[in-house]
C-alpha atoms as a PDB file:
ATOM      1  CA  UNK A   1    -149.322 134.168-124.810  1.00  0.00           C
ATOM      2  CA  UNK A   2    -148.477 136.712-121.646  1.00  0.00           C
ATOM      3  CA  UNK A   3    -147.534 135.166-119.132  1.00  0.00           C
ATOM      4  CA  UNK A   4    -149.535 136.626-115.956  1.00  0.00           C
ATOM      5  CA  UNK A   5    -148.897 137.092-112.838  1.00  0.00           C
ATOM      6  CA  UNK A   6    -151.207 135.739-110.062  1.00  0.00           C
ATOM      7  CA  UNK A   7    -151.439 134.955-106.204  1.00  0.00           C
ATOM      8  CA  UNK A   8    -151.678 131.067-106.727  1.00  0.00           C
ATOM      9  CA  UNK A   9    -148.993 131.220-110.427  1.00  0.00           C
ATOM     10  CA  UNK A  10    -145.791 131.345-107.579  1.00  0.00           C
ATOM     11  CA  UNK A  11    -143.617 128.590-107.366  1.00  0.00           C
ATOM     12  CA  UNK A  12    -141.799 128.629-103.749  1.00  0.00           C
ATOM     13  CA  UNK A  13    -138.227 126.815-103.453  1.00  0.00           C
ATOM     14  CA  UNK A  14    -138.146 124.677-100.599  1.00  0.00           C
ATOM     15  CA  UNK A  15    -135.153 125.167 -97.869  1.00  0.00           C
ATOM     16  CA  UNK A  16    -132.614 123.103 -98.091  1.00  0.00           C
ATOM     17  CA  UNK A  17    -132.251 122.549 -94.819  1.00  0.00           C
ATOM     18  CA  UNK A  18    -135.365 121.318 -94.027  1.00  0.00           C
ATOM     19  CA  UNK A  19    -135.835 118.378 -91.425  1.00  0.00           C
ATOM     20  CA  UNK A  20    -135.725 114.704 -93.354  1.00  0.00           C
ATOM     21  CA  UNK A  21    -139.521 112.798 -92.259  1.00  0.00           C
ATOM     22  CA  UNK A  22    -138.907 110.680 -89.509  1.00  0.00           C
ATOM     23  CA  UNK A  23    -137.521 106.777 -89.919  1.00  0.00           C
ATOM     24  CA  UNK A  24    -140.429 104.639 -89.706  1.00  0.00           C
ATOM     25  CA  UNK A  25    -139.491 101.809 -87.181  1.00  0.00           C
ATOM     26  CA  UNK A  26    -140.587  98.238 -88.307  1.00  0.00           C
ATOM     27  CA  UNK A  27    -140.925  95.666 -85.989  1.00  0.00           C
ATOM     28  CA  UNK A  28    -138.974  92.756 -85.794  1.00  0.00           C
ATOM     29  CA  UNK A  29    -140.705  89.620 -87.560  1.00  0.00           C
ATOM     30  CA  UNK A  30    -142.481  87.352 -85.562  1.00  0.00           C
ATOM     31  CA  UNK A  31    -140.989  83.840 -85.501  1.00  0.00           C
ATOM     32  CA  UNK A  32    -141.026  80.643 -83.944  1.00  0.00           C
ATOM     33  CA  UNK A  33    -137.719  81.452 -82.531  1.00  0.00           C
ATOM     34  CA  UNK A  34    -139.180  84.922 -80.709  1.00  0.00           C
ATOM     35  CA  UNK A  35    -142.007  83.143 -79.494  1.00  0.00           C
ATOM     36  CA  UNK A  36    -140.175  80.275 -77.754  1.00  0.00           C
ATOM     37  CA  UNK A  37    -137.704  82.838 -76.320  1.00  0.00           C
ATOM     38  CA  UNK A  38    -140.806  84.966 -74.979  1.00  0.00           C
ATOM     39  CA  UNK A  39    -142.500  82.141 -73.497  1.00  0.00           C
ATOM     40  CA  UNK A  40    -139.900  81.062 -71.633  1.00  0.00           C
ATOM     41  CA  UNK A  41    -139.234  84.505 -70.301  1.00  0.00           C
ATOM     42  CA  UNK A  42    -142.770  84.234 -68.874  1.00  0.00           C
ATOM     43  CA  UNK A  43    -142.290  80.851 -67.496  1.00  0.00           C
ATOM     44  CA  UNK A  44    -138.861  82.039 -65.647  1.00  0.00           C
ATOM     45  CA  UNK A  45    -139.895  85.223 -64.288  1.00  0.00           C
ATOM     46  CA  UNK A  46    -143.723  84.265 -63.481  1.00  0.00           C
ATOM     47  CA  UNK A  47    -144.240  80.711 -63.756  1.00  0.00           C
ATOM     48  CA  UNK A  48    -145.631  78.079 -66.633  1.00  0.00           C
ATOM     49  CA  UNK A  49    -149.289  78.526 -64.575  1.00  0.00           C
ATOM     50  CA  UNK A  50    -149.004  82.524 -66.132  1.00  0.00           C
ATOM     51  CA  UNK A  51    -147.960  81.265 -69.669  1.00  0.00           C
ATOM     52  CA  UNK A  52    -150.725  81.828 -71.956  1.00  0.00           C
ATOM     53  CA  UNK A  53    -151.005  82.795 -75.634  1.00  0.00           C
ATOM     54  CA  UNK A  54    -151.765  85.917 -74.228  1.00  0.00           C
ATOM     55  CA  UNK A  55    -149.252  86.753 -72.045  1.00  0.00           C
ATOM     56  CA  UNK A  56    -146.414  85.447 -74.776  1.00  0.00           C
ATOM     57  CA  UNK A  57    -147.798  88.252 -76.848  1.00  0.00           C
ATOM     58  CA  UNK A  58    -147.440  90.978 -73.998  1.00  0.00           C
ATOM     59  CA  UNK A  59    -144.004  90.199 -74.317  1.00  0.00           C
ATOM     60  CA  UNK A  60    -142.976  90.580 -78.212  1.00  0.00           C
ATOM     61  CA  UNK A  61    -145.961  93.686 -78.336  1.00  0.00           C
ATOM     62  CA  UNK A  62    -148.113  92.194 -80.755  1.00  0.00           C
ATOM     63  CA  UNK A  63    -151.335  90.558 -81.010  1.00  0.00           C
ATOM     64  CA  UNK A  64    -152.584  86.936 -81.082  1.00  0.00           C
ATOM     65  CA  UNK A  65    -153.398  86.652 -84.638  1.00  0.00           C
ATOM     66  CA  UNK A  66    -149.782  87.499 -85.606  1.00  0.00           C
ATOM     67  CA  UNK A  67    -148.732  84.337 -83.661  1.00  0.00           C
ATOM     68  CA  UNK A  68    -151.070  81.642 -85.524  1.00  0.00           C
ATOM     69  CA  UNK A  69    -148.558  81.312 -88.426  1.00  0.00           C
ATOM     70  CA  UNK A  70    -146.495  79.395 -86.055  1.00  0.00           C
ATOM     71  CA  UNK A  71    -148.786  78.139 -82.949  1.00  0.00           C
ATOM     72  CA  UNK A  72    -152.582  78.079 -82.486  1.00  0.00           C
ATOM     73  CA  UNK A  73    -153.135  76.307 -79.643  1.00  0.00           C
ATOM     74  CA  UNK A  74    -151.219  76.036 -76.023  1.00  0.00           C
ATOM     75  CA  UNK A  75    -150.669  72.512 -76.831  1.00  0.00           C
ATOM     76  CA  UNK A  76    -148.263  73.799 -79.989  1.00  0.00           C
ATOM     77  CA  UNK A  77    -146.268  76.542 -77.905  1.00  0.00           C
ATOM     78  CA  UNK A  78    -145.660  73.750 -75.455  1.00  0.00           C
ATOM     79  CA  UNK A  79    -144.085  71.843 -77.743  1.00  0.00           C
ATOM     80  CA  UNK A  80    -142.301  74.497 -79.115  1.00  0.00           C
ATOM     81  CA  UNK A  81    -140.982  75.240 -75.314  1.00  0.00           C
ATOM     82  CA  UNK A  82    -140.156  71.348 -74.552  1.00  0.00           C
ATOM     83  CA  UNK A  83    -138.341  70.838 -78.183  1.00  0.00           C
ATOM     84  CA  UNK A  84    -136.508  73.909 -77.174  1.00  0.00           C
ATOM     85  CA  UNK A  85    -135.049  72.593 -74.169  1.00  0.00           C
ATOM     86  CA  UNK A  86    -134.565  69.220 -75.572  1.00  0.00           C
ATOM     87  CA  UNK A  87    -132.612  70.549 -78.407  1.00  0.00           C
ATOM     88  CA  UNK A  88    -130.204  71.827 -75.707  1.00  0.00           C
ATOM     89  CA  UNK A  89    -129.179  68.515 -74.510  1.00  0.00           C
ATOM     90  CA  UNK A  90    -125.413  67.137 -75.185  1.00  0.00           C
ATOM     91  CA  UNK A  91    -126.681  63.838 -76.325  1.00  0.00           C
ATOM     92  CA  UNK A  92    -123.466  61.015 -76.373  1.00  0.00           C
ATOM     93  CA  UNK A  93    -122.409  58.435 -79.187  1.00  0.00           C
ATOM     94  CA  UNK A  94    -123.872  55.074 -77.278  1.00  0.00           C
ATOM     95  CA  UNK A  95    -120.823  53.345 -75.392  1.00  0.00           C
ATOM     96  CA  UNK A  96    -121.279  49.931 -74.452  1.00  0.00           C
ATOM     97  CA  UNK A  97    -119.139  50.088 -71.991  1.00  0.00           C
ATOM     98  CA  UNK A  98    -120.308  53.416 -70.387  1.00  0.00           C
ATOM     99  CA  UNK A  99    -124.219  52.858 -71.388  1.00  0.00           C
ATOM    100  CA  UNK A 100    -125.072  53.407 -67.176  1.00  0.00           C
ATOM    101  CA  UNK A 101    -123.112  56.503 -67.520  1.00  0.00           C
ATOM    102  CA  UNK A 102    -124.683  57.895 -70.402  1.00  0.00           C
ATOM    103  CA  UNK A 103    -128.225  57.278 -69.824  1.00  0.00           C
ATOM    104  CA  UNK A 104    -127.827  59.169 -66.607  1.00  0.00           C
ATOM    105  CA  UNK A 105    -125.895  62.275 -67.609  1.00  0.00           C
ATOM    106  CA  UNK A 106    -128.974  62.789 -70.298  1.00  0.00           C
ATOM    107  CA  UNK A 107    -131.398  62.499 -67.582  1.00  0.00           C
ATOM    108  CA  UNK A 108    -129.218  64.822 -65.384  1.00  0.00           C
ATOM    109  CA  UNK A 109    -129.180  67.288 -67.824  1.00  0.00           C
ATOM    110  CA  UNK A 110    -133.223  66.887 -68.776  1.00  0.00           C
ATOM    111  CA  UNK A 111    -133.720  67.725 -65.358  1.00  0.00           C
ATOM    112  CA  UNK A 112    -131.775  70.415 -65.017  1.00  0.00           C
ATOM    113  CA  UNK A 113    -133.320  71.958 -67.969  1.00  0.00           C
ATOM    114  CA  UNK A 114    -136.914  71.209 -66.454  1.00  0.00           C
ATOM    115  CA  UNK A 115    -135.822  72.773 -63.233  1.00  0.00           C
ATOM    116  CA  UNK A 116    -134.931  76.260 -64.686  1.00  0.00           C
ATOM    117  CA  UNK A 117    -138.264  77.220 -65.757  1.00  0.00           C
ATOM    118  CA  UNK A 118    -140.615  76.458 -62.790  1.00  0.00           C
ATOM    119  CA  UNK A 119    -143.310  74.242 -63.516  1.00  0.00           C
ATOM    120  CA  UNK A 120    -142.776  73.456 -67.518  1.00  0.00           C
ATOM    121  CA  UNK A 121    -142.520  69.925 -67.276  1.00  0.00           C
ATOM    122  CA  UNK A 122    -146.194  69.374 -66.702  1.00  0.00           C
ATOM    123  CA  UNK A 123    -146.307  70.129 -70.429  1.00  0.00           C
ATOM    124  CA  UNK A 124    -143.939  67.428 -71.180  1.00  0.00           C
ATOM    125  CA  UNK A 125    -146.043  64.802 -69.093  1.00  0.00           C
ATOM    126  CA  UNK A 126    -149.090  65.040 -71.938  1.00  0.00           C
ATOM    127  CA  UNK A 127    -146.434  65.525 -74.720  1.00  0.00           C
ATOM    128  CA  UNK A 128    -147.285  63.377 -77.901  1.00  0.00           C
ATOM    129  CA  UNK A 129    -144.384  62.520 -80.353  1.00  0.00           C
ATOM    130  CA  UNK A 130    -143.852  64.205 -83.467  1.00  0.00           C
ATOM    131  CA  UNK A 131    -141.140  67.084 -82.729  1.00  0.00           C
ATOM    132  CA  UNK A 132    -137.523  66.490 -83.975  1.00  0.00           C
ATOM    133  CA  UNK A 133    -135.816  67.623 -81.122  1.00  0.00           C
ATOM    134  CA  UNK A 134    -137.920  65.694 -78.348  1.00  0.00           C
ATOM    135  CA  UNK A 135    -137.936  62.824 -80.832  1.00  0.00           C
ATOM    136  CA  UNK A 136    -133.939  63.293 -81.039  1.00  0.00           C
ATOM    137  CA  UNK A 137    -133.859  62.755 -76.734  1.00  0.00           C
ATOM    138  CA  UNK A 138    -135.898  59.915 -76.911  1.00  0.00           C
ATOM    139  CA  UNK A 139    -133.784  58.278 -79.726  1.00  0.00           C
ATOM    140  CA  UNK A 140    -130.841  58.870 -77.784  1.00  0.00           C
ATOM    141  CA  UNK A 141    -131.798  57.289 -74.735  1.00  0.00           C
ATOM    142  CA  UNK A 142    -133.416  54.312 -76.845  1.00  0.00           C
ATOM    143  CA  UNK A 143    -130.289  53.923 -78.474  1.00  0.00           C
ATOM    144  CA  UNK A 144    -127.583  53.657 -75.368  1.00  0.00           C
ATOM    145  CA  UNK A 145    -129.793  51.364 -73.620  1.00  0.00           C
ATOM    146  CA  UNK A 146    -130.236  49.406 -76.313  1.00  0.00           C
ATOM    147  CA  UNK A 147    -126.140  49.742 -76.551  1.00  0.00           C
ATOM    148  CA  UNK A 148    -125.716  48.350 -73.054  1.00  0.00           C
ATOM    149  CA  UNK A 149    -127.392  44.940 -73.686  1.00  0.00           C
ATOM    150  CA  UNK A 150    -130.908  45.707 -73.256  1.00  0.00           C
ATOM    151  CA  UNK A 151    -134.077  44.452 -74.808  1.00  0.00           C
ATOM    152  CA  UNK A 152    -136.090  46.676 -77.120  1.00  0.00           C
ATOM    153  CA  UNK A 153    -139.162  46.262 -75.336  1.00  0.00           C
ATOM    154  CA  UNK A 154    -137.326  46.949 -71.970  1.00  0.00           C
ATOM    155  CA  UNK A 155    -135.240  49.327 -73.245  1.00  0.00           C
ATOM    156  CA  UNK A 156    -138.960  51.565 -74.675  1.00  0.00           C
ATOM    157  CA  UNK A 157    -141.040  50.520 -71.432  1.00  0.00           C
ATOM    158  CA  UNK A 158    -137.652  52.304 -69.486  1.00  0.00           C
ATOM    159  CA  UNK A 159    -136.961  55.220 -71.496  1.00  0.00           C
ATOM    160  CA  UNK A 160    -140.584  56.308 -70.964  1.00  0.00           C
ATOM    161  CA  UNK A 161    -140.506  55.796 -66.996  1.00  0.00           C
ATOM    162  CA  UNK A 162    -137.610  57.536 -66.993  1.00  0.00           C
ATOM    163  CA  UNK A 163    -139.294  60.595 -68.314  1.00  0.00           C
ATOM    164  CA  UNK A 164    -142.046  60.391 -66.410  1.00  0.00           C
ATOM    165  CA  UNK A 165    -140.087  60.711 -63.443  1.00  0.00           C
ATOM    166  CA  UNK A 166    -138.200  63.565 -64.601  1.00  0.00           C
ATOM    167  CA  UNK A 167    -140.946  65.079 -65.309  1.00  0.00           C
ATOM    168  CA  UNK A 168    -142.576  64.419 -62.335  1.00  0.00           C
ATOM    169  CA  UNK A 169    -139.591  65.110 -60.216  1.00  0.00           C
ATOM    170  CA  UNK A 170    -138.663  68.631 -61.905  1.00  0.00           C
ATOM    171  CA  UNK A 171    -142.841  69.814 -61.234  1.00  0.00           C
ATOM    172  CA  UNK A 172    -142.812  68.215 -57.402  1.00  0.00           C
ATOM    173  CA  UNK A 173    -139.421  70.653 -57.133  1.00  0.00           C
ATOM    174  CA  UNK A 174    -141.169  73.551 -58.829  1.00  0.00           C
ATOM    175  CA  UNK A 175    -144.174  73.336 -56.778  1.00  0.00           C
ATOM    176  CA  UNK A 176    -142.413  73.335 -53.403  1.00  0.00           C
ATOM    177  CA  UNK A 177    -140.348  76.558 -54.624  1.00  0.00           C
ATOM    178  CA  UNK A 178    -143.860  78.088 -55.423  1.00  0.00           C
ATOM    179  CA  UNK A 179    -145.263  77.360 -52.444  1.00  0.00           C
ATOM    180  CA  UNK A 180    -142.134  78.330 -50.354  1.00  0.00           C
ATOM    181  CA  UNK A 181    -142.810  81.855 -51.971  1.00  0.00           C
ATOM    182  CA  UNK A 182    -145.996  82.094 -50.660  1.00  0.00           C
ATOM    183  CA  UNK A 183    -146.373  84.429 -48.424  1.00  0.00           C
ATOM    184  CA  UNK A 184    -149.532  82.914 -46.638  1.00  0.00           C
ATOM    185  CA  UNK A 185    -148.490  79.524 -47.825  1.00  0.00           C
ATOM    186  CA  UNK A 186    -148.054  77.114 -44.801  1.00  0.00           C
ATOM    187  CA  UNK A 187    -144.550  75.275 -45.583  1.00  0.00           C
ATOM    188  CA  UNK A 188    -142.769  72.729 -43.761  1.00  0.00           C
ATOM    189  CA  UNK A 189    -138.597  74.151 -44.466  1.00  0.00           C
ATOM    190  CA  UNK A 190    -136.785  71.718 -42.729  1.00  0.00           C
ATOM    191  CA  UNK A 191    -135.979  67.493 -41.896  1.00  0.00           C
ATOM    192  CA  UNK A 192    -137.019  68.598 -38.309  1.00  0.00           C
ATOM    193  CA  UNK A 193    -140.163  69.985 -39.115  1.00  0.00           C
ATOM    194  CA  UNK A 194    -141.317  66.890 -41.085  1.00  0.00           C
ATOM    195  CA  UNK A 195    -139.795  64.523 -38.543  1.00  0.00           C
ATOM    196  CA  UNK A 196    -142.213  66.480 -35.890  1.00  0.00           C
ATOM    197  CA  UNK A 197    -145.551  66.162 -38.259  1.00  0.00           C
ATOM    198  CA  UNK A 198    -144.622  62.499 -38.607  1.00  0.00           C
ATOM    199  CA  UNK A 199    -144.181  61.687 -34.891  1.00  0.00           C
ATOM    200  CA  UNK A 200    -147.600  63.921 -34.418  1.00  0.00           C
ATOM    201  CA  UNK A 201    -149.527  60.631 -35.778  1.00  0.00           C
ATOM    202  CA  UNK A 202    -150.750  58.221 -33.256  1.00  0.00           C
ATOM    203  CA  UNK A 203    -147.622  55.551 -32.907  1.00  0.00           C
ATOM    204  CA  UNK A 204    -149.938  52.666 -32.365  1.00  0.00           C
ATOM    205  CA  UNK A 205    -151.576  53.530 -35.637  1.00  0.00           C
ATOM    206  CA  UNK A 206    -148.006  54.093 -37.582  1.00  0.00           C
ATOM    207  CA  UNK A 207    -145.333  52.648 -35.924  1.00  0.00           C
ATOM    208  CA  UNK A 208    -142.497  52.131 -38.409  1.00  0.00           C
ATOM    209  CA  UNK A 209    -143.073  55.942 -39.286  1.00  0.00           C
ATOM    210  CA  UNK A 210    -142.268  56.657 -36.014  1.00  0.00           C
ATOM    211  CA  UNK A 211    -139.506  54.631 -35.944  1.00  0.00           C
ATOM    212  CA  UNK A 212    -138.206  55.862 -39.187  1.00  0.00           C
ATOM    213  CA  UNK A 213    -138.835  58.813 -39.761  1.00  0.00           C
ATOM    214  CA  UNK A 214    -135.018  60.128 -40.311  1.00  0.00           C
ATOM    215  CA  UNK A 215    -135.413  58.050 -43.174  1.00  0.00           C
ATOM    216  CA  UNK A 216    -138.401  58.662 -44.373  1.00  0.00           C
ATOM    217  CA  UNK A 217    -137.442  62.377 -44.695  1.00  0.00           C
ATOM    218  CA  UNK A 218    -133.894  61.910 -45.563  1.00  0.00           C
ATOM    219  CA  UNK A 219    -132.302  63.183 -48.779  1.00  0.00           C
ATOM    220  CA  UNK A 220    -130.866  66.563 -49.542  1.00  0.00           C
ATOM    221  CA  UNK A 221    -129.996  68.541 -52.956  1.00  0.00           C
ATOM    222  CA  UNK A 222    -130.754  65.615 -55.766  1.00  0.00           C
ATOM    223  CA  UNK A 223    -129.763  62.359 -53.532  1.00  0.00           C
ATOM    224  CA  UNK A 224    -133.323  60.959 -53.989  1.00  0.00           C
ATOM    225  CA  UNK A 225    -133.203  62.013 -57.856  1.00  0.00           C
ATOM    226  CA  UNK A 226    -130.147  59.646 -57.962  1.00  0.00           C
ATOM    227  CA  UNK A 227    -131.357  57.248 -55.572  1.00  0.00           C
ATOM    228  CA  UNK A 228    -134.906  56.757 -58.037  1.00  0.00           C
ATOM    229  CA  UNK A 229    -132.803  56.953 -61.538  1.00  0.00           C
ATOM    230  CA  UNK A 230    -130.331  54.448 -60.211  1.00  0.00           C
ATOM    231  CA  UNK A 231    -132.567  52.468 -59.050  1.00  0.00           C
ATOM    232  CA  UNK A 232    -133.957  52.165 -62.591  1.00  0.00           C
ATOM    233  CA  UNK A 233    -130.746  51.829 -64.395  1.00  0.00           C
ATOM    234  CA  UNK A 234    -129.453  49.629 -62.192  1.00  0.00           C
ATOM    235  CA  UNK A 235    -132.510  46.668 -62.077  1.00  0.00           C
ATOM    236  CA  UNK A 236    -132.621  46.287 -66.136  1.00  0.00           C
ATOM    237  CA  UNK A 237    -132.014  43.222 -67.185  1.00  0.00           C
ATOM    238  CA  UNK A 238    -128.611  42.488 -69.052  1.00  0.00           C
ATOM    239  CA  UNK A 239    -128.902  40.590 -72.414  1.00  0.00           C
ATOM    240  CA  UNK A 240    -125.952  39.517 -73.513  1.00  0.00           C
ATOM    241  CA  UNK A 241    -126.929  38.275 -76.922  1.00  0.00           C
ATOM    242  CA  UNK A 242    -128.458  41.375 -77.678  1.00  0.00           C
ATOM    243  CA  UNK A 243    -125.284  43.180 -76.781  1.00  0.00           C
ATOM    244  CA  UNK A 244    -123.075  41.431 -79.115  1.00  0.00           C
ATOM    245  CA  UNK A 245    -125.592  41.778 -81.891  1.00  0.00           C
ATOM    246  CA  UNK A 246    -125.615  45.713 -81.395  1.00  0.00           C
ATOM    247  CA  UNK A 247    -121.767  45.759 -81.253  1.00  0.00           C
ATOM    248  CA  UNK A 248    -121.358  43.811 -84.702  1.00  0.00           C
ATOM    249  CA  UNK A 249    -123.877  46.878 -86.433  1.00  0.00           C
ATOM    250  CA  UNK A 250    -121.147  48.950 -85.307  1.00  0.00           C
END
């Protein structure tokens, strides 16, 4: 058979220097580990009041549904955030002999942890148990107390006021930053300033807050942190049977 010639029978080499299609760039995976790290780059730079599901996403450039294989509430990227921080903790071997010691460096360093993202402890105030890494605190704290001579019911009742109070301590801090922000926010800065709205009550009415109001306003940096957690540590109850009996598990 001829072989004919025709407009559309042409076969055209392609140049060989033709541009290569561009790369198509894939997005990282999303992961528990990316969404912790987001959410607490909303919670440093704006606050834990801005951190929403919502504004988490903003951050990785995604949308909400590709976050529910990991989190589908607030309450489960709280936990995520609070387990995070937890798992950052040095946590010691319990020491008898340094169990005051101990307990306090962990709550020094819960704080501290609390204190660099303003406002995220409220989530730990309505945390329930169940994540390894807050469960891994709690044990540790259970345990050195325990160590030092303590009772187990003590020991449990004072573990939790101790968090409480860290928690409550780290929000009171990150509320008077916020406020101190505030632009139209009226703020009292200094002892002077307090020890003036004090004496401003009728003295009849309050007179040992007139008369002590230095003291009643006292405390700078984390004194009255170390004033309430000492005050904890220091009041339990010593039981010396129980001591000896946790040294011979040893």
């Amino acid at each position: 058979m001829p072989i004919r010639s025709g407009r559309g029978g042409a076969t055209r080499s392609q140049p060989t220097d033709a541009p290569e299609p561009a790369a198509v760039l894939r997005k990282p995976p999303i992961t528990a580990k990316r969404i912790t790290a987001a959410a607490l780059q909303v919670v440093a730079t704006q606050g834990y009041d801005a951190l929403t599901i919502r504004s988490v996403t903003n951050v990785l450039h995604t949308g909400p549904s590709s976050l529910y294989a990991h989190i589908s509430t607030k309450t489960d990227l709280d936990d995520l955030l609070i387990g995070h921080l937890c798992s950052r903790l040095e946590l010691p071997t319990p020491d008898p002999a340094r169990w005051r010691e101990q307990i306090r460096q962990v709550c020094v360093q819960l704080r501290d942890q609390y204190l660099a993202y303003p406002g995220i402890s409220r989530a730990a105030l309505a945390m329930t148990p169940g994540n390894p890494d807050i469960a891994r605190v709690s044990e540790a704290m259970f345990s050195i107390l325990l160590a030092g001579g303590i009772a187990p019911q003590t020991a449990a009742w004072s573990i939790d006021a101790l968090a409480l109070y860290i928690a409550g301590y780290a929000l009171e801090r990150s509320l008077i930053r916020q406020q101190q922000k505030d632009p139209d926010a009226t703020w009292v800065l200094s002892q002077t300033d307090l020890v003036g709205r004090l004496h401003a009550l009728p003295e009849t009415d309050f007179p040992n807050t007139h008369r002590y109001s230095t003291e009643l306003t006292s405390g700078v940096e984390h004194e009255r942190f170390d004033f309430t957690i000492g005050l904890i540590i220091d009041n339990l109850s010593f039981d010396a049977s129980r001591a000896r009996s946790n040294r011979d598990l040893r």
